[in-house]
PDB file of N, CA and C in Angstrom:
ATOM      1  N   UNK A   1       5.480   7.985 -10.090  1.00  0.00           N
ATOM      2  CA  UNK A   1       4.759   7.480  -8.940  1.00  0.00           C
ATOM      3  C   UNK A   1       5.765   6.796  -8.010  1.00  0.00           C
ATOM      4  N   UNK A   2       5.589   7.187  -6.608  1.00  0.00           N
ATOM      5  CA  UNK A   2       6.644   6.343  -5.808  1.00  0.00           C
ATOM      6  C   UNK A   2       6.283   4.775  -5.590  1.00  0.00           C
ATOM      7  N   UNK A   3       7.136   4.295  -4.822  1.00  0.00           N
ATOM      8  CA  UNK A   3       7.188   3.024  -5.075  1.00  0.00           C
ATOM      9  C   UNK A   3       6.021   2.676  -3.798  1.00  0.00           C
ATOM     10  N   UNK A   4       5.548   3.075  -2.891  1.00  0.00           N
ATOM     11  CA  UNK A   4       5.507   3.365  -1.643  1.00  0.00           C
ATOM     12  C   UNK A   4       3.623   3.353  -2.355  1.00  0.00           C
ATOM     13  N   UNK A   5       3.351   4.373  -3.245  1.00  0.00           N
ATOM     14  CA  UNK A   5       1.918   4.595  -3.626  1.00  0.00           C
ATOM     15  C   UNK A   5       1.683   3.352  -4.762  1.00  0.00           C
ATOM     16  N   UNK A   6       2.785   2.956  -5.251  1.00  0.00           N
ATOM     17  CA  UNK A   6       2.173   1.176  -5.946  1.00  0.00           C
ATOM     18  C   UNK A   6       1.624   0.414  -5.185  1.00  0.00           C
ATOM     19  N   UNK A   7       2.130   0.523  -4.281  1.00  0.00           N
ATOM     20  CA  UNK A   7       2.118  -0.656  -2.795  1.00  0.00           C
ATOM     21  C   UNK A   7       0.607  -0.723  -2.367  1.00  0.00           C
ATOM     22  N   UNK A   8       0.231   0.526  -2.373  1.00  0.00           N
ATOM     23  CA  UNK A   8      -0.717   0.877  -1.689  1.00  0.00           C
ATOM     24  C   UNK A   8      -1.779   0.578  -2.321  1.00  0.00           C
ATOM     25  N   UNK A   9      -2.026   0.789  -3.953  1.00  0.00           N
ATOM     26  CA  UNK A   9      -2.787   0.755  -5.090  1.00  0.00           C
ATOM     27  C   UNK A   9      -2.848  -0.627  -5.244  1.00  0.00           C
ATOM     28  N   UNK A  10      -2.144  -1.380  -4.955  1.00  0.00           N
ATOM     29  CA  UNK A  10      -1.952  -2.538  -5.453  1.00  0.00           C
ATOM     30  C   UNK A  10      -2.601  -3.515  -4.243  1.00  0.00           C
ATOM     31  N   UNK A  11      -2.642  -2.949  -2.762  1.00  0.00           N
ATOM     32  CA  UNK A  11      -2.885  -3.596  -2.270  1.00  0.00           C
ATOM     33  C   UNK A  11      -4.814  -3.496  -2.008  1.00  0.00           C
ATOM     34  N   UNK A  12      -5.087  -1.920  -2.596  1.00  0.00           N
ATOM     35  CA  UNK A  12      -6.764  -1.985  -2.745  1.00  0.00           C
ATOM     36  C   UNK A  12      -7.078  -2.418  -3.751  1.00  0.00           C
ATOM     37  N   UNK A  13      -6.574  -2.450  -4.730  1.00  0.00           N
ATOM     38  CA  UNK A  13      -7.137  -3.417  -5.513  1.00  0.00           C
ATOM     39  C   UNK A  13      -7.363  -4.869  -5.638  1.00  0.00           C
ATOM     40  N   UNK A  14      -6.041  -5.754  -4.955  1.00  0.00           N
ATOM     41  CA  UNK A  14      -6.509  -6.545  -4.529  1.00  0.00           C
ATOM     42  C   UNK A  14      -7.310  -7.153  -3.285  1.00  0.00           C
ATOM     43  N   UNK A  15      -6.949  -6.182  -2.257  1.00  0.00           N
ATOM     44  CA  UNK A  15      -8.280  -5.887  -1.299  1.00  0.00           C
ATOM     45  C   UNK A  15      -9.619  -6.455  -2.080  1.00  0.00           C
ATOM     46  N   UNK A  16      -9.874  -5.347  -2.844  1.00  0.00           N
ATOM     47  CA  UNK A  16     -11.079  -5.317  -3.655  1.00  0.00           C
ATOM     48  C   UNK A  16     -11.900  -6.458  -3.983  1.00  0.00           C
ATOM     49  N   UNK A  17     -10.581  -6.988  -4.973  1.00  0.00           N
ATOM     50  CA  UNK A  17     -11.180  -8.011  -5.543  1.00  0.00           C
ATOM     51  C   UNK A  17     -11.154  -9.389  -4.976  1.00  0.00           C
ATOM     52  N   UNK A  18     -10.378  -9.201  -3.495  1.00  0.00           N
ATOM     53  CA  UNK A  18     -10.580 -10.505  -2.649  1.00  0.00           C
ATOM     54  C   UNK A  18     -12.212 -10.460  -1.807  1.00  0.00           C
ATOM     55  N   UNK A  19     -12.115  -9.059  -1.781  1.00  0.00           N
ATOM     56  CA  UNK A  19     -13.420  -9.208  -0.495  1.00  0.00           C
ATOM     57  C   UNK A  19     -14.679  -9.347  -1.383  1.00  0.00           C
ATOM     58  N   UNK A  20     -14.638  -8.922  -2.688  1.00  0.00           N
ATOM     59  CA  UNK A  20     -15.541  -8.895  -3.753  1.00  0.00           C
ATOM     60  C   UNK A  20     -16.006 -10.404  -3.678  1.00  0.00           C
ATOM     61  N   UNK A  21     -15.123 -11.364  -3.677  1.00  0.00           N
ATOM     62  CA  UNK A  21     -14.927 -12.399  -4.219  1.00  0.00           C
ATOM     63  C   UNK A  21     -15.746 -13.452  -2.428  1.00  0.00           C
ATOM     64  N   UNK A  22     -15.442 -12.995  -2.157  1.00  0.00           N
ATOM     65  CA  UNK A  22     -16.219 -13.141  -0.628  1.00  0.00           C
ATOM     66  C   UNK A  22     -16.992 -13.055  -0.168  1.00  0.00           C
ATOM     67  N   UNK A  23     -17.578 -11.937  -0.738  1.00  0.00           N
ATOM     68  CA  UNK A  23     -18.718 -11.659  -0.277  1.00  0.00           C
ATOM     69  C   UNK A  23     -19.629 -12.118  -1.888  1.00  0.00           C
ATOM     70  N   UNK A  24     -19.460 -12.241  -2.653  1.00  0.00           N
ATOM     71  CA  UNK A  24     -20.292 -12.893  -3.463  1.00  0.00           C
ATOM     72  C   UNK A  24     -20.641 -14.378  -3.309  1.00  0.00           C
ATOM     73  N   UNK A  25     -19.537 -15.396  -2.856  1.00  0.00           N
ATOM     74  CA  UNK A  25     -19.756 -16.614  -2.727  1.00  0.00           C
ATOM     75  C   UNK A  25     -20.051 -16.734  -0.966  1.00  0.00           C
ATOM     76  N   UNK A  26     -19.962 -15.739  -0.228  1.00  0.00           N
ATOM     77  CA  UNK A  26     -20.378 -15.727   1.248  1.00  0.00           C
ATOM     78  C   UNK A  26     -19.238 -16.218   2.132  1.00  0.00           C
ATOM     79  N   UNK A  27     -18.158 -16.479   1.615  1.00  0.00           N
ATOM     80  CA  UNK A  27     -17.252 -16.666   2.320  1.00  0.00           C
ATOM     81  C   UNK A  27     -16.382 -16.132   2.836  1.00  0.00           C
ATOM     82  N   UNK A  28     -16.549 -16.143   4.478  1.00  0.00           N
ATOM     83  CA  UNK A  28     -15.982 -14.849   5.863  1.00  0.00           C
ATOM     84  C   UNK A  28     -14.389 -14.891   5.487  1.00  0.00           C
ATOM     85  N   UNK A  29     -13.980 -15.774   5.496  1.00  0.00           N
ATOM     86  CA  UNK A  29     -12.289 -15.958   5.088  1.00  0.00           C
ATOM     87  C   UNK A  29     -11.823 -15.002   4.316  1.00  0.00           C
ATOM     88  N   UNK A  30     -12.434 -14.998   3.353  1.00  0.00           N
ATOM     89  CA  UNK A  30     -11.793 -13.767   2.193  1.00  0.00           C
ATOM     90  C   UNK A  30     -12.179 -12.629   2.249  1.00  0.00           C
ATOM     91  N   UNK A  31     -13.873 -12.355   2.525  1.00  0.00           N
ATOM     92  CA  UNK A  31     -14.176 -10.961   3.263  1.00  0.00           C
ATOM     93  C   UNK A  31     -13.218 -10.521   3.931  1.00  0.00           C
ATOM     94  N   UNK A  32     -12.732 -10.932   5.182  1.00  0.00           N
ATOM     95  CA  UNK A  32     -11.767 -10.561   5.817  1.00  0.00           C
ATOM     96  C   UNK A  32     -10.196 -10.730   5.533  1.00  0.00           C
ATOM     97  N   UNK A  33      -9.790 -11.279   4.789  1.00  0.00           N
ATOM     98  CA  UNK A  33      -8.549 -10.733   3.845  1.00  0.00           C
ATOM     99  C   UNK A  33      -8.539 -10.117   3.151  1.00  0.00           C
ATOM    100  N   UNK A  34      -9.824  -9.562   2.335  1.00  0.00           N
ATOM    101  CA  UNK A  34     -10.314  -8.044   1.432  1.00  0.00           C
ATOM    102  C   UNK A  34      -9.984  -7.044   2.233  1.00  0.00           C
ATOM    103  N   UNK A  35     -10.318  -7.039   3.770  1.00  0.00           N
ATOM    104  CA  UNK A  35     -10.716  -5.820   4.588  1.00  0.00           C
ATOM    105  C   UNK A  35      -9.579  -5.674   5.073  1.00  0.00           C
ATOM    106  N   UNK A  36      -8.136  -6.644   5.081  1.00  0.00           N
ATOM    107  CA  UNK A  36      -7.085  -6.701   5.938  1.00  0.00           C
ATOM    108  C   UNK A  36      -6.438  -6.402   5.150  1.00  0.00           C
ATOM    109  N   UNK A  37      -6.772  -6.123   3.658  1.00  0.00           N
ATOM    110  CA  UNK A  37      -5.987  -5.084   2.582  1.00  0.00           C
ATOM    111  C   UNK A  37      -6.004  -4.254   2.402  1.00  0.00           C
ATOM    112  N   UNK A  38      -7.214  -3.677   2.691  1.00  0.00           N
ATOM    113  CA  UNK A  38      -7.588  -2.446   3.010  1.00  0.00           C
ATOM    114  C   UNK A  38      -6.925  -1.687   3.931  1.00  0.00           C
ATOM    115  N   UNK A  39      -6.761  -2.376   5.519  1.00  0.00           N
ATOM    116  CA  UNK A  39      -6.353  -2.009   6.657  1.00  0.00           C
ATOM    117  C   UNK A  39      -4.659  -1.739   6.089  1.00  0.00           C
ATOM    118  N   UNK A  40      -3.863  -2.699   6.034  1.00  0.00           N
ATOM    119  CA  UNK A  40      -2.402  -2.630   5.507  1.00  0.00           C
ATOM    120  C   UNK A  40      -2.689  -1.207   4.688  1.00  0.00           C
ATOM    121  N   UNK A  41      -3.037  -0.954   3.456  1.00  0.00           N
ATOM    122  CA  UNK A  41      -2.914  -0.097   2.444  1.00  0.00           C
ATOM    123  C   UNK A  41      -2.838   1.313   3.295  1.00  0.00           C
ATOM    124  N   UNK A  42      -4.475   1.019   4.188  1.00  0.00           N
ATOM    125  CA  UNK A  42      -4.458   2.283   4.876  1.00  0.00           C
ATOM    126  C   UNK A  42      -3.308   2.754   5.918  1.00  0.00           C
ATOM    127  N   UNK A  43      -2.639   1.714   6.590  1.00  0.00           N
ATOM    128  CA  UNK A  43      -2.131   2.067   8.064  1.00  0.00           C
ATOM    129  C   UNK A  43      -0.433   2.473   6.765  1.00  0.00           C
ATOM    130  N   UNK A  44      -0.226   2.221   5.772  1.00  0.00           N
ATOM    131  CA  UNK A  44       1.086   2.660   5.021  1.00  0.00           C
ATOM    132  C   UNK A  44       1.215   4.014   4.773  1.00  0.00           C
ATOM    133  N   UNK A  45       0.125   4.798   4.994  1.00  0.00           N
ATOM    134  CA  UNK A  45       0.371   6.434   5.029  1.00  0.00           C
ATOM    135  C   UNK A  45      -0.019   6.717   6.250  1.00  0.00           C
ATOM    136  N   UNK A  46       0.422   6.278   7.156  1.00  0.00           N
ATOM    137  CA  UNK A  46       0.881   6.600   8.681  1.00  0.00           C
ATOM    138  C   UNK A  46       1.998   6.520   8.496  1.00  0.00           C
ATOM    139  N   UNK A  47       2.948   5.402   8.285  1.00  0.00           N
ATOM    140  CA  UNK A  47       4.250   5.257   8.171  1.00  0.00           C
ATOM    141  C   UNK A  47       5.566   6.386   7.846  1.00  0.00           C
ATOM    142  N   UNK A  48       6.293   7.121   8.345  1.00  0.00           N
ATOM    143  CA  UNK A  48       7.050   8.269   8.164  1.00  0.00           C
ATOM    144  C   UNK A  48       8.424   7.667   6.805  1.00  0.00           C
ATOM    145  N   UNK A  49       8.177   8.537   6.259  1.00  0.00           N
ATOM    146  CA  UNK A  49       9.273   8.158   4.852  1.00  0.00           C
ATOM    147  C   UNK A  49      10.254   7.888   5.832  1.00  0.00           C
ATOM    148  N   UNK A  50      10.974   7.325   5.045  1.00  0.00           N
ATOM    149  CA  UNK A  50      12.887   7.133   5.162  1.00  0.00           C
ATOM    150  C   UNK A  50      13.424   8.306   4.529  1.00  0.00           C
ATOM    151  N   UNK A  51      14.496   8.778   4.842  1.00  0.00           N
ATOM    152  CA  UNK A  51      15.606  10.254   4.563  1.00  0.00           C
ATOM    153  C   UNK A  51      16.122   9.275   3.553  1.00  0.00           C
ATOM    154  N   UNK A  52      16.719   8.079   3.803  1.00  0.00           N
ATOM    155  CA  UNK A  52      17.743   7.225   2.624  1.00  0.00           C
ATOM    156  C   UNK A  52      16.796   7.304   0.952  1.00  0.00           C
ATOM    157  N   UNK A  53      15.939   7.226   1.530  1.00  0.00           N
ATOM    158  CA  UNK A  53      14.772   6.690  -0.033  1.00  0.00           C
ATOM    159  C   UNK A  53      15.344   8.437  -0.776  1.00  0.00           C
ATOM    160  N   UNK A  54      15.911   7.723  -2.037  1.00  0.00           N
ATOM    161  CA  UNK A  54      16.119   8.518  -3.429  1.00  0.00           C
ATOM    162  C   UNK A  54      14.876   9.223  -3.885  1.00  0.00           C
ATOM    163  N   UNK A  55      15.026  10.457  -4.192  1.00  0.00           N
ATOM    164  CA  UNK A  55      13.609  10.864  -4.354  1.00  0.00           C
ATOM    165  C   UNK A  55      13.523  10.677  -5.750  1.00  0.00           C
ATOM    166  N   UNK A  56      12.357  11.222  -6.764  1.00  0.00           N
ATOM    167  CA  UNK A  56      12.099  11.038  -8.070  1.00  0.00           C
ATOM    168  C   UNK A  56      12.866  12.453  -8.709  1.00  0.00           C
ATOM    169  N   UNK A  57      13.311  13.602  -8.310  1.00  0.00           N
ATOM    170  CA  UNK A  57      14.250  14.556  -8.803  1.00  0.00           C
ATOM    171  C   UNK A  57      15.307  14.453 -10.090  1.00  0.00           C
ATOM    172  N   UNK A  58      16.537  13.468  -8.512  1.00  0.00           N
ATOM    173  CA  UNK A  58      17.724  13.058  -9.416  1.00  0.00           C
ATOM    174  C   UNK A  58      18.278  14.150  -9.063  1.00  0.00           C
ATOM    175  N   UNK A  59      18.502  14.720  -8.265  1.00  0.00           N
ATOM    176  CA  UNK A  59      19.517  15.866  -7.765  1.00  0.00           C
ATOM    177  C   UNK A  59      19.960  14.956  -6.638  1.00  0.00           C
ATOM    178  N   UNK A  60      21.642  15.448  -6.144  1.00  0.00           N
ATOM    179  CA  UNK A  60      21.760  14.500  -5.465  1.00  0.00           C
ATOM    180  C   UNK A  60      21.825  15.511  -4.101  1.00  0.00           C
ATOM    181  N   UNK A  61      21.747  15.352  -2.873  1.00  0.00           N
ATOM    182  CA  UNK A  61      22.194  16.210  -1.750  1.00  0.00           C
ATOM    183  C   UNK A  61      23.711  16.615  -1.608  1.00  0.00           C
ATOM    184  N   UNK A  62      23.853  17.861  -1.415  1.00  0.00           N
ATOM    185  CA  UNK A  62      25.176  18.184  -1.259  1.00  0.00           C
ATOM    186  C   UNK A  62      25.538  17.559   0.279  1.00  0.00           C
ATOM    187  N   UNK A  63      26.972  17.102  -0.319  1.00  0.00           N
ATOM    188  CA  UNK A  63      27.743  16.631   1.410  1.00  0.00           C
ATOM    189  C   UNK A  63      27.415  17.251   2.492  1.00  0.00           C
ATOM    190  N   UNK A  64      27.052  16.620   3.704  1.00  0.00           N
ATOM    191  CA  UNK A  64      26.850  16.978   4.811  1.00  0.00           C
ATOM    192  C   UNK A  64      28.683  17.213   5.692  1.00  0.00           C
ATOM    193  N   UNK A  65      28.562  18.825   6.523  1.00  0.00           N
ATOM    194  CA  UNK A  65      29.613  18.268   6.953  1.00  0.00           C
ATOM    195  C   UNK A  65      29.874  18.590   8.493  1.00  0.00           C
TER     196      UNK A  65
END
């Protein structure tokens, strides 16, 4: 798994369990830091990879010349 899709997993889940947590005790504050985890998680696969990032292979690129 890339490092890039932890990020992402990690950030709906705690999304989740912030807005969960918010909306059970009614409090707008954390609703909306649930939903602003959501938003981050989502807007990170817009983001265009980096060429530098090592892929999971392990082959290395032959010299450019």
């Amino acid at each position: 798994m890339k490092r890039r899709t932890e990020i992402q997993l990690a950030l709906l889940i705690v999304g989740l369990i912030v807005w969960a947590t918010g909306q059970r005790t009614e409090n707008a504050p954390l609703q909306y830091a649930g939903i602003a985890c959501f938003a981050v998680a989502t807007l990170l696969r817009f983001f265009k990879k980096k060429d530098s990032e090592p892929d999971d292979s392990g082959a290395s690129d032959p010299p450019q010349q």
